[in-house]
PDB file of N, CA and C in Angstrom:
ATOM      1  N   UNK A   1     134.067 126.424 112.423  1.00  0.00           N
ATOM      2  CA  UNK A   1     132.702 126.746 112.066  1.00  0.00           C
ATOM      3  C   UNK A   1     132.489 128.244 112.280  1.00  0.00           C
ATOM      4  N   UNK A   2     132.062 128.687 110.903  1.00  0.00           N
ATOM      5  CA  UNK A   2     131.853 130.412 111.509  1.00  0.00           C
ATOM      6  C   UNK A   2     131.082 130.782 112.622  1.00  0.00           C
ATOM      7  N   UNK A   3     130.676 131.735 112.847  1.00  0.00           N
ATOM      8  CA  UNK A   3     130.301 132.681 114.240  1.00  0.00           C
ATOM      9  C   UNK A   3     128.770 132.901 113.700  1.00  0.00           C
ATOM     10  N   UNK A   4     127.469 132.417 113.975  1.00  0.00           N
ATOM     11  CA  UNK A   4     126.398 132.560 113.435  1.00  0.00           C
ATOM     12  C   UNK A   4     125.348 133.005 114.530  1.00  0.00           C
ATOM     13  N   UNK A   5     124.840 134.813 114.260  1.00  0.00           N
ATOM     14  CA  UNK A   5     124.046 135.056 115.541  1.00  0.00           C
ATOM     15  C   UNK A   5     122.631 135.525 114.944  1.00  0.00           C
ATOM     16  N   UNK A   6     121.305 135.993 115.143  1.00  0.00           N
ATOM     17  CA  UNK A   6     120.343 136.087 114.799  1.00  0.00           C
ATOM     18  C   UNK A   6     120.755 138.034 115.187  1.00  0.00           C
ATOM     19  N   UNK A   7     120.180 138.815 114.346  1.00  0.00           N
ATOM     20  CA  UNK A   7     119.940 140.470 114.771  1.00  0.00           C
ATOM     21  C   UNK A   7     119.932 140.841 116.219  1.00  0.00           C
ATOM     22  N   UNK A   8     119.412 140.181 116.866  1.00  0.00           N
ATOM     23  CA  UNK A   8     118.901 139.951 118.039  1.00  0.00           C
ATOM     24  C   UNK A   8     119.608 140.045 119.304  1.00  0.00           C
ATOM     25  N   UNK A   9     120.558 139.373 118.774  1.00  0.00           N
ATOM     26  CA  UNK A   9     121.895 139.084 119.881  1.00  0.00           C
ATOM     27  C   UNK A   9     122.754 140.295 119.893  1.00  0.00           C
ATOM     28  N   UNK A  10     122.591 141.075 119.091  1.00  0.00           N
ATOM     29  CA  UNK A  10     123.347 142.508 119.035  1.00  0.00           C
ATOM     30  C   UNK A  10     122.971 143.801 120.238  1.00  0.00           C
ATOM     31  N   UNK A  11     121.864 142.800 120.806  1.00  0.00           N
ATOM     32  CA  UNK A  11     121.302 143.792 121.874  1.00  0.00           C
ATOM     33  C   UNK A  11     121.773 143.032 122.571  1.00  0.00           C
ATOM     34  N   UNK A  12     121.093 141.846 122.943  1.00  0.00           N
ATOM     35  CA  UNK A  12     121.217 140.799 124.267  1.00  0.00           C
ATOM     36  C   UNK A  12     122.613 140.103 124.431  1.00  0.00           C
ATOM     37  N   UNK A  13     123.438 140.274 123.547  1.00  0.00           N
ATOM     38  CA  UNK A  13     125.017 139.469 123.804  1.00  0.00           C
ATOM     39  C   UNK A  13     125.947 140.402 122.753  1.00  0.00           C
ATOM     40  N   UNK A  14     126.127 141.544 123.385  1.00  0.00           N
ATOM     41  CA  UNK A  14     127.339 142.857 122.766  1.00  0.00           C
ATOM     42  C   UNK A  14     128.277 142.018 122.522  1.00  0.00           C
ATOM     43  N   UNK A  15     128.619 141.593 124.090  1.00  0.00           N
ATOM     44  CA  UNK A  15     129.854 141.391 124.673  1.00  0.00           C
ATOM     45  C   UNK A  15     130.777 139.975 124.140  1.00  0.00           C
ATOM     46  N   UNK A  16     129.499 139.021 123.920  1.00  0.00           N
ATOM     47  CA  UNK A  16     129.996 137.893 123.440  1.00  0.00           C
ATOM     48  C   UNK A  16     130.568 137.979 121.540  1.00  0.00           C
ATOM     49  N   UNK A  17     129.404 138.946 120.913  1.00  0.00           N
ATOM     50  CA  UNK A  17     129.683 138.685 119.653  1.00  0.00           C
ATOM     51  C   UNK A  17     130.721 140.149 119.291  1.00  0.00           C
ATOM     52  N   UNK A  18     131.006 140.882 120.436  1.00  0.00           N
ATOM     53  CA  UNK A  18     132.182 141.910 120.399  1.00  0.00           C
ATOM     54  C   UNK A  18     133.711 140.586 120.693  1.00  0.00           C
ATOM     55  N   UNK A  19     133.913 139.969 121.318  1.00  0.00           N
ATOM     56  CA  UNK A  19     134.748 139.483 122.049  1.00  0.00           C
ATOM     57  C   UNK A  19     134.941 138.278 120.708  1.00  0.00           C
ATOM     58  N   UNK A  20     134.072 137.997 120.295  1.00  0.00           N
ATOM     59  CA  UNK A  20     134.631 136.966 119.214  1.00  0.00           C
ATOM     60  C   UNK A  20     135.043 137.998 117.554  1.00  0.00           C
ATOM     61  N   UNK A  21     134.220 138.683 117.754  1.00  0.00           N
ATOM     62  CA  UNK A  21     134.404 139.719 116.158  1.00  0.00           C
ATOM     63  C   UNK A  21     136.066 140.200 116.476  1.00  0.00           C
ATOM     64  N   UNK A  22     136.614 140.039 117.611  1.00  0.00           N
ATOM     65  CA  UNK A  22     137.695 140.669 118.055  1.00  0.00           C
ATOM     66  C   UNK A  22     138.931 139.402 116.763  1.00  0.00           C
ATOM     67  N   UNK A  23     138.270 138.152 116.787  1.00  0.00           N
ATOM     68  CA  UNK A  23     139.465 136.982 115.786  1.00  0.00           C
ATOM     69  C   UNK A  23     138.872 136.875 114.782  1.00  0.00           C
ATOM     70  N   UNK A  24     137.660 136.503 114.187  1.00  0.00           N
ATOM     71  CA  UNK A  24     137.113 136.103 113.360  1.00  0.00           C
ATOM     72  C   UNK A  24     135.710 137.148 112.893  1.00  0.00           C
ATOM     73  N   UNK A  25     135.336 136.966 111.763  1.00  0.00           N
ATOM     74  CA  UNK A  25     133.883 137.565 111.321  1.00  0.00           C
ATOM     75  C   UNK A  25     133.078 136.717 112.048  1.00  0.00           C
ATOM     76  N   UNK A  26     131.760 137.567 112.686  1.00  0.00           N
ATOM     77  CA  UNK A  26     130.915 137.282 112.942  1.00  0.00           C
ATOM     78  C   UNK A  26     129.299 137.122 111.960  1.00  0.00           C
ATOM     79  N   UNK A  27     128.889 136.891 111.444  1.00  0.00           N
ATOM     80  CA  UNK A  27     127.464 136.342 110.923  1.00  0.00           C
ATOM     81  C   UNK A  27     126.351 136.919 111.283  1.00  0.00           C
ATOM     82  N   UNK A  28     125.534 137.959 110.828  1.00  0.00           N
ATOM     83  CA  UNK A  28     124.735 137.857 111.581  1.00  0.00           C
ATOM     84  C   UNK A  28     123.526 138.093 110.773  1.00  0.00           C
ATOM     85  N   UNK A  29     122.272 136.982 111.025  1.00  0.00           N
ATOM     86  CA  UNK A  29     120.867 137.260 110.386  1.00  0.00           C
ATOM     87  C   UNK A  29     119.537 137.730 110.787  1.00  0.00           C
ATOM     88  N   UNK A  30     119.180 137.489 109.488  1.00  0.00           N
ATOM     89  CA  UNK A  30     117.508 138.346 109.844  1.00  0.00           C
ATOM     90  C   UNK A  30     116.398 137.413 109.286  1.00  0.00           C
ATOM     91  N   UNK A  31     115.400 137.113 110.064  1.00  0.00           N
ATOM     92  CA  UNK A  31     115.004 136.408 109.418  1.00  0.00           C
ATOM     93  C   UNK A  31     114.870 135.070 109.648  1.00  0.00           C
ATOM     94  N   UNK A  32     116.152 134.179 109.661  1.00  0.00           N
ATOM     95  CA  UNK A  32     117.106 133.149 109.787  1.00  0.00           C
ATOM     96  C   UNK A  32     118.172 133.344 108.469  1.00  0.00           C
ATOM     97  N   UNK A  33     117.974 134.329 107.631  1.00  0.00           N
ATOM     98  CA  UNK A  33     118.977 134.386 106.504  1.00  0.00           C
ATOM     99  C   UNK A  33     120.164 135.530 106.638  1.00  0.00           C
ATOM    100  N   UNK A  34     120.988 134.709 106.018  1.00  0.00           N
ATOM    101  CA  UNK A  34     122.423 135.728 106.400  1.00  0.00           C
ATOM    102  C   UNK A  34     122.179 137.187 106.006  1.00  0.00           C
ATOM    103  N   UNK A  35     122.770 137.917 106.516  1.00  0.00           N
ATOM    104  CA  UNK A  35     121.787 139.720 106.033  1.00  0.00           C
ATOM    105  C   UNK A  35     123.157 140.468 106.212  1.00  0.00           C
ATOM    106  N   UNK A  36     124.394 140.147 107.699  1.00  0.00           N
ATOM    107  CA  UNK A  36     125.381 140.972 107.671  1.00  0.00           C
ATOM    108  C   UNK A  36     126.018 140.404 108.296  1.00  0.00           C
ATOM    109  N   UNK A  37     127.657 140.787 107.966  1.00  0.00           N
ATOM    110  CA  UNK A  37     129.006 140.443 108.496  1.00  0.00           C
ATOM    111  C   UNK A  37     129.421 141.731 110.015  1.00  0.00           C
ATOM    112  N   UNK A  38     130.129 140.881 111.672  1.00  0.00           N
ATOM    113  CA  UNK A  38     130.587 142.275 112.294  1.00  0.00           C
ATOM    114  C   UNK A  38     131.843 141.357 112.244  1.00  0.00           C
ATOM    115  N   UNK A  39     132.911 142.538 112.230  1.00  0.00           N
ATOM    116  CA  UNK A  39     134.241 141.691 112.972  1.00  0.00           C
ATOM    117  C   UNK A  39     134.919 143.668 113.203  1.00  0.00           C
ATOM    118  N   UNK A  40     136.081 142.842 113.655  1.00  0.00           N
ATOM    119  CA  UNK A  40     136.978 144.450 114.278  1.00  0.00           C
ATOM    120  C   UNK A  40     137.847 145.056 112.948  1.00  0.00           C
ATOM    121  N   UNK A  41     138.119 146.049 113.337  1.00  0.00           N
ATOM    122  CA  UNK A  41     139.168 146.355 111.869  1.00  0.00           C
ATOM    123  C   UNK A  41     140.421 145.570 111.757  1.00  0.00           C
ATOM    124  N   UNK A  42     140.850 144.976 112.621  1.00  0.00           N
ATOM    125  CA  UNK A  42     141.898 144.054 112.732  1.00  0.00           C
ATOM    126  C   UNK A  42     141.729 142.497 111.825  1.00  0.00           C
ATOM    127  N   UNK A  43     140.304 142.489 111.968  1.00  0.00           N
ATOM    128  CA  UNK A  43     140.164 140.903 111.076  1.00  0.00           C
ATOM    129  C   UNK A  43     139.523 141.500 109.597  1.00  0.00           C
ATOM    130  N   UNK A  44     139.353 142.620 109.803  1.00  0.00           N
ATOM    131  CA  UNK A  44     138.939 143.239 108.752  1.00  0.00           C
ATOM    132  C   UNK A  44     140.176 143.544 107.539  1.00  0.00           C
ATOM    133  N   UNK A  45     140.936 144.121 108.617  1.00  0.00           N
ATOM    134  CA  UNK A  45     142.443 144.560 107.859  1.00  0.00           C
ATOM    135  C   UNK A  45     142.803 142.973 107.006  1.00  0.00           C
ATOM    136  N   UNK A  46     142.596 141.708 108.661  1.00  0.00           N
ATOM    137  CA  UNK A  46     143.751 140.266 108.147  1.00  0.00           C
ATOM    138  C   UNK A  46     143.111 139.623 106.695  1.00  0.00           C
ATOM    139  N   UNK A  47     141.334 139.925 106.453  1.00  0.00           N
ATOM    140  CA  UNK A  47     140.677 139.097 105.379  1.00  0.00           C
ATOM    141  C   UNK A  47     141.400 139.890 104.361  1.00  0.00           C
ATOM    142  N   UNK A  48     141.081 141.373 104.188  1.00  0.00           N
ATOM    143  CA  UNK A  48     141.542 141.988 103.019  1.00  0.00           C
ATOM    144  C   UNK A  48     143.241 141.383 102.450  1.00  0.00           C
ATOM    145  N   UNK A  49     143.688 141.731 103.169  1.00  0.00           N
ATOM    146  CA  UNK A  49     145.172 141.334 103.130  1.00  0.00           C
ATOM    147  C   UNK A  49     145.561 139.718 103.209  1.00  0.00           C
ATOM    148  N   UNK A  50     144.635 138.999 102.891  1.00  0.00           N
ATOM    149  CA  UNK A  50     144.935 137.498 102.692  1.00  0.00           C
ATOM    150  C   UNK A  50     144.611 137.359 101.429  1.00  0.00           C
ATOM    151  N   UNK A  51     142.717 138.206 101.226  1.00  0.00           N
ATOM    152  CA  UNK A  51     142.276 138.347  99.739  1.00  0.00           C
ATOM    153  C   UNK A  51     143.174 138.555  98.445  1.00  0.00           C
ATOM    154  N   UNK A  52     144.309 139.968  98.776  1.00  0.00           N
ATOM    155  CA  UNK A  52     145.124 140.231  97.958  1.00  0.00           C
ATOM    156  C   UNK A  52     146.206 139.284  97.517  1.00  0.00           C
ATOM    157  N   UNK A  53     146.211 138.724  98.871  1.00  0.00           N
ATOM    158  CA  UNK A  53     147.823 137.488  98.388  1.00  0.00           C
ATOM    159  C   UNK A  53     147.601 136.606  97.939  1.00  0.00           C
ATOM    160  N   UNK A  54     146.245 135.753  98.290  1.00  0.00           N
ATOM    161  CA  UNK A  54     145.721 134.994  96.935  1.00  0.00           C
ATOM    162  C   UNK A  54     145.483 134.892  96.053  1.00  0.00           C
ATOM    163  N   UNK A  55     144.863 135.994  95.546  1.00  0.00           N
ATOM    164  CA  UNK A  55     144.777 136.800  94.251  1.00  0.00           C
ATOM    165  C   UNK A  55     145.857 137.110  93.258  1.00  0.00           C
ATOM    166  N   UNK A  56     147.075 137.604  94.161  1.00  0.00           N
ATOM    167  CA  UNK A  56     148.322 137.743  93.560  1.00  0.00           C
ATOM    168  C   UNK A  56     149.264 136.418  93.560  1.00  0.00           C
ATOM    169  N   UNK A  57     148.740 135.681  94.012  1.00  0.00           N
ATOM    170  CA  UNK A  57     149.382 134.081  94.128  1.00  0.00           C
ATOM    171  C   UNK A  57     148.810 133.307  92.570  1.00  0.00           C
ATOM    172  N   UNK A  58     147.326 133.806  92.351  1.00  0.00           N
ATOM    173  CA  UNK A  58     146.980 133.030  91.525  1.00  0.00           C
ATOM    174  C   UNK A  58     147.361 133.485  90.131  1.00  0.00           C
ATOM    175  N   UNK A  59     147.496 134.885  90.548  1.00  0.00           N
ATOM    176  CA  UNK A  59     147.941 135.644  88.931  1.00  0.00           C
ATOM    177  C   UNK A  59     149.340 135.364  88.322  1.00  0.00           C
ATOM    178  N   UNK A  60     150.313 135.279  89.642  1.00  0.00           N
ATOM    179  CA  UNK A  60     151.356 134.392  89.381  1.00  0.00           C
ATOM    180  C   UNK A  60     151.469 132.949  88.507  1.00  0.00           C
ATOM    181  N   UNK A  61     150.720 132.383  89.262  1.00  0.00           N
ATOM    182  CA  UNK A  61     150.367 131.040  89.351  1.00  0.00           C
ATOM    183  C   UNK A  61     150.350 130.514  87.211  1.00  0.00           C
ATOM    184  N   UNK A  62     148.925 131.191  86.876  1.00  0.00           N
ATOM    185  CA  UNK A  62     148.260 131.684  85.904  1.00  0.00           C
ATOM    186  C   UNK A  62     149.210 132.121  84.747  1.00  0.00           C
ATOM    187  N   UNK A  63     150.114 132.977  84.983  1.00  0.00           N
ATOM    188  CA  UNK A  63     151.254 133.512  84.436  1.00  0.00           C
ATOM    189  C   UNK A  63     152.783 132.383  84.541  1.00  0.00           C
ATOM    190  N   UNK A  64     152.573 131.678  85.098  1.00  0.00           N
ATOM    191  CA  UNK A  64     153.790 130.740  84.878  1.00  0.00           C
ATOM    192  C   UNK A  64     152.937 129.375  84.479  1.00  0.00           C
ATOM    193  N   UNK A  65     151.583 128.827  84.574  1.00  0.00           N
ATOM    194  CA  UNK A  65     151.272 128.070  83.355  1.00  0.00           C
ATOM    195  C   UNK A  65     151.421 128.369  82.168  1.00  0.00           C
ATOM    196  N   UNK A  66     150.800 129.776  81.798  1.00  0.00           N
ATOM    197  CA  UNK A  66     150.835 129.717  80.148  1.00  0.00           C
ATOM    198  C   UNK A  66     152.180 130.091  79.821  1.00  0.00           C
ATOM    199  N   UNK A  67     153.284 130.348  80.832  1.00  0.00           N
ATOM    200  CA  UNK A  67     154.814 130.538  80.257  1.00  0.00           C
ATOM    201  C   UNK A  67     155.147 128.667  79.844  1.00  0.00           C
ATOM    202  N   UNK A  68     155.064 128.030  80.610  1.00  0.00           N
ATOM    203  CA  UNK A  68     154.908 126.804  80.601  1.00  0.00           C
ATOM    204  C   UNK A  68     154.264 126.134  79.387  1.00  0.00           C
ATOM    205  N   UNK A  69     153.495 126.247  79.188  1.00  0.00           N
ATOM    206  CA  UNK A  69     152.887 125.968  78.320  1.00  0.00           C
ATOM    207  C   UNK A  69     153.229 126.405  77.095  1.00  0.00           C
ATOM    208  N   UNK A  70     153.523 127.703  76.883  1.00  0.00           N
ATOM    209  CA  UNK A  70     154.336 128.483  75.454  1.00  0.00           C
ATOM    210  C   UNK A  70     155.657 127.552  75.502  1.00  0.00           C
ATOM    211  N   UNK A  71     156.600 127.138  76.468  1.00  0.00           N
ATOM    212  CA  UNK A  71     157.755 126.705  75.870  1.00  0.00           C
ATOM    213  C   UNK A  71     157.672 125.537  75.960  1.00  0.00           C
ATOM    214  N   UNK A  72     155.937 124.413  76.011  1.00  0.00           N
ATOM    215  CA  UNK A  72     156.146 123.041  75.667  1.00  0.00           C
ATOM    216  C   UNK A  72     155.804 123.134  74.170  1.00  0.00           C
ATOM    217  N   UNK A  73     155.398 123.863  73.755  1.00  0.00           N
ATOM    218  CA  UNK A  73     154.727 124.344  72.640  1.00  0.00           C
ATOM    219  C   UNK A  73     155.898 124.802  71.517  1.00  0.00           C
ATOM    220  N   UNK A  74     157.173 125.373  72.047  1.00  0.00           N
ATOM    221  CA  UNK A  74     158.091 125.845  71.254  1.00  0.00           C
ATOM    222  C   UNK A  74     159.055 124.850  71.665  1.00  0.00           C
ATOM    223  N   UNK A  75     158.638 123.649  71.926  1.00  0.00           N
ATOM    224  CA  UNK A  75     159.789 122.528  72.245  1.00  0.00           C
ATOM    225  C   UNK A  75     160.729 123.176  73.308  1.00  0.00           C
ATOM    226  N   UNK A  76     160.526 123.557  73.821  1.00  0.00           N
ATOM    227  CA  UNK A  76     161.718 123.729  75.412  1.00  0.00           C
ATOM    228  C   UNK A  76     160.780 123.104  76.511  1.00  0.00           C
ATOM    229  N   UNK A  77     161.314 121.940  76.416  1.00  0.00           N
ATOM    230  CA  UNK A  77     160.950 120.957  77.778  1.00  0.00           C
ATOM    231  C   UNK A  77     162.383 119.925  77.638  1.00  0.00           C
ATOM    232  N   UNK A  78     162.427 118.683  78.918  1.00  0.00           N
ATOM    233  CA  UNK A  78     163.076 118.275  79.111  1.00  0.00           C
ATOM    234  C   UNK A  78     162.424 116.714  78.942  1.00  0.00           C
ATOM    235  N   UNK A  79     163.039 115.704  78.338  1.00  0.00           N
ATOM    236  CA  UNK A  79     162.207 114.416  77.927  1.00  0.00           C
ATOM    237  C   UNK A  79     162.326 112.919  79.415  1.00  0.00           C
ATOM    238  N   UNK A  80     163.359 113.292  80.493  1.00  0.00           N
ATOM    239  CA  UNK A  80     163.559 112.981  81.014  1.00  0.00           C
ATOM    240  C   UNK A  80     164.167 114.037  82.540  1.00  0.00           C
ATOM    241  N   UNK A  81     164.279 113.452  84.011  1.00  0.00           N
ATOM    242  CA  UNK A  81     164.720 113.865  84.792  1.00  0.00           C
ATOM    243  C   UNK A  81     166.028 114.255  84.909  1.00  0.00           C
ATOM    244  N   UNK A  82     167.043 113.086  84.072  1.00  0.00           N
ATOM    245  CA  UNK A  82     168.073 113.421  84.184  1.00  0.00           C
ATOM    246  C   UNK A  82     168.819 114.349  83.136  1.00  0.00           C
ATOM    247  N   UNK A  83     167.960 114.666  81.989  1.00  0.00           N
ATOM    248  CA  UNK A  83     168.282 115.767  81.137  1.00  0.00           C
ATOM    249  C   UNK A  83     167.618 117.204  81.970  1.00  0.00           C
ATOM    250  N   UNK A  84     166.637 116.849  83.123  1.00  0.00           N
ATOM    251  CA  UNK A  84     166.749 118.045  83.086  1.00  0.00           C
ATOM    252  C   UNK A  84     168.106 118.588  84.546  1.00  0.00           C
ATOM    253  N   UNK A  85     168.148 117.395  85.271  1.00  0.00           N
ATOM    254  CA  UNK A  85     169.501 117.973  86.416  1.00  0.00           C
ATOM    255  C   UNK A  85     170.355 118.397  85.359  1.00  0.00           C
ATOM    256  N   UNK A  86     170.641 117.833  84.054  1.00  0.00           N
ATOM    257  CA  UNK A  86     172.252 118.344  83.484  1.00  0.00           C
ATOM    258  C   UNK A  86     171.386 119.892  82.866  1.00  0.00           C
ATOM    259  N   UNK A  87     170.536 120.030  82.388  1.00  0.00           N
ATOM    260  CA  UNK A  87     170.239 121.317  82.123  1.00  0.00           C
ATOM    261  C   UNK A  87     170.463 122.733  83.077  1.00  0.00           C
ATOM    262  N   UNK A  88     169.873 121.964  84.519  1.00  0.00           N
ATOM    263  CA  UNK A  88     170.319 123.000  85.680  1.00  0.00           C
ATOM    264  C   UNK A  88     171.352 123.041  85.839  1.00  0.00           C
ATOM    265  N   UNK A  89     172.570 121.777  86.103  1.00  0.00           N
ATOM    266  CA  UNK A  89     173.813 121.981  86.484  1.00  0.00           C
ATOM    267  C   UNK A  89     174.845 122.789  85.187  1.00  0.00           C
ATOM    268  N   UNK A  90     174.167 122.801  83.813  1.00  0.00           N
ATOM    269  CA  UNK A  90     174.551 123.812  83.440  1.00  0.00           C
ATOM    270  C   UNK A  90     174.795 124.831  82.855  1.00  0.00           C
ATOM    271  N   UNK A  91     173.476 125.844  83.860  1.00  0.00           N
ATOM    272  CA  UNK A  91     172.796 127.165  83.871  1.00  0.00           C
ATOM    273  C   UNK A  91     173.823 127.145  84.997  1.00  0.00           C
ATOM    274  N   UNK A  92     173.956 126.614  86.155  1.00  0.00           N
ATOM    275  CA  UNK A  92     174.352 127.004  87.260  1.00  0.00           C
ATOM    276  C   UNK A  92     175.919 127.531  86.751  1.00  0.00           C
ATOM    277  N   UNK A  93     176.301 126.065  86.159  1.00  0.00           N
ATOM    278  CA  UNK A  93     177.856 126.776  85.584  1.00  0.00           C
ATOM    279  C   UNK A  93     178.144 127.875  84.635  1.00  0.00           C
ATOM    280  N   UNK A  94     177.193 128.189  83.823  1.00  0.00           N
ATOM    281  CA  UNK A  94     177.395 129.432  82.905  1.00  0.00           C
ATOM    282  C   UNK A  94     177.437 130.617  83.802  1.00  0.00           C
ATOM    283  N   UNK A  95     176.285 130.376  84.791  1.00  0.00           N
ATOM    284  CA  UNK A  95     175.906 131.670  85.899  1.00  0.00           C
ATOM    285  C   UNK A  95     177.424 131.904  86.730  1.00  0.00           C
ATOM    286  N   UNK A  96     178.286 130.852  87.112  1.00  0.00           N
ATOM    287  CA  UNK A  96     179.019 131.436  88.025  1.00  0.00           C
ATOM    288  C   UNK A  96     180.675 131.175  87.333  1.00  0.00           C
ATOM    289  N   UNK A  97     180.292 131.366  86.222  1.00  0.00           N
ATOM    290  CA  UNK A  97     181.646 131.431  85.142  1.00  0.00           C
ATOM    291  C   UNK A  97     182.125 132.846  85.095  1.00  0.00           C
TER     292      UNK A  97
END
């Protein structure tokens, strides 16, 4: 469950919402509505750098459906499991011929 503090607590509990911003983002509102994020540059650094690898996971991802998809489309698929082991077993043998 995220870290959820009112403006407020930034005076009256440094220490607590310093000491947790230290692993995770902290929450913090105005109001009762969310208004701002604290965390350290360290969880700051870990979100950014998770953001990117997902991102680049999905573009991957994205990029080997529609490859997929182009060669069910140009008939390169396999109609069964065992046509496709003999297909791998031999790529493998051309590769180490």
């Amino acid at each position: 469950m995220p870290a959820i503090y009112p403006s407020t607590a930034l005076k009256n509990q440094q220490r607590e919402i310093k000491a947790i911003a230290d692993n995770e983002i902290v929450h913090i509102t105005e109001n009762g509505w969310g208004k701002y994020v604290f965390m350290s540059e360290d969880v700051l650094k870990r979100t950014v750098e998770q953001a990117v690898e997902d991102a680049l996971y999905e573009k991957r991802l994205a990029g080997a459906l529609a490859e997929s998809r182009k060669d069910f489309e140009e008939g390169r698929f396999y109609s069964s499991r065992d046509e496709m082991l003999a297909a791998v077993a031999e790529r493998r043998e051309a590769l180490h011929a």
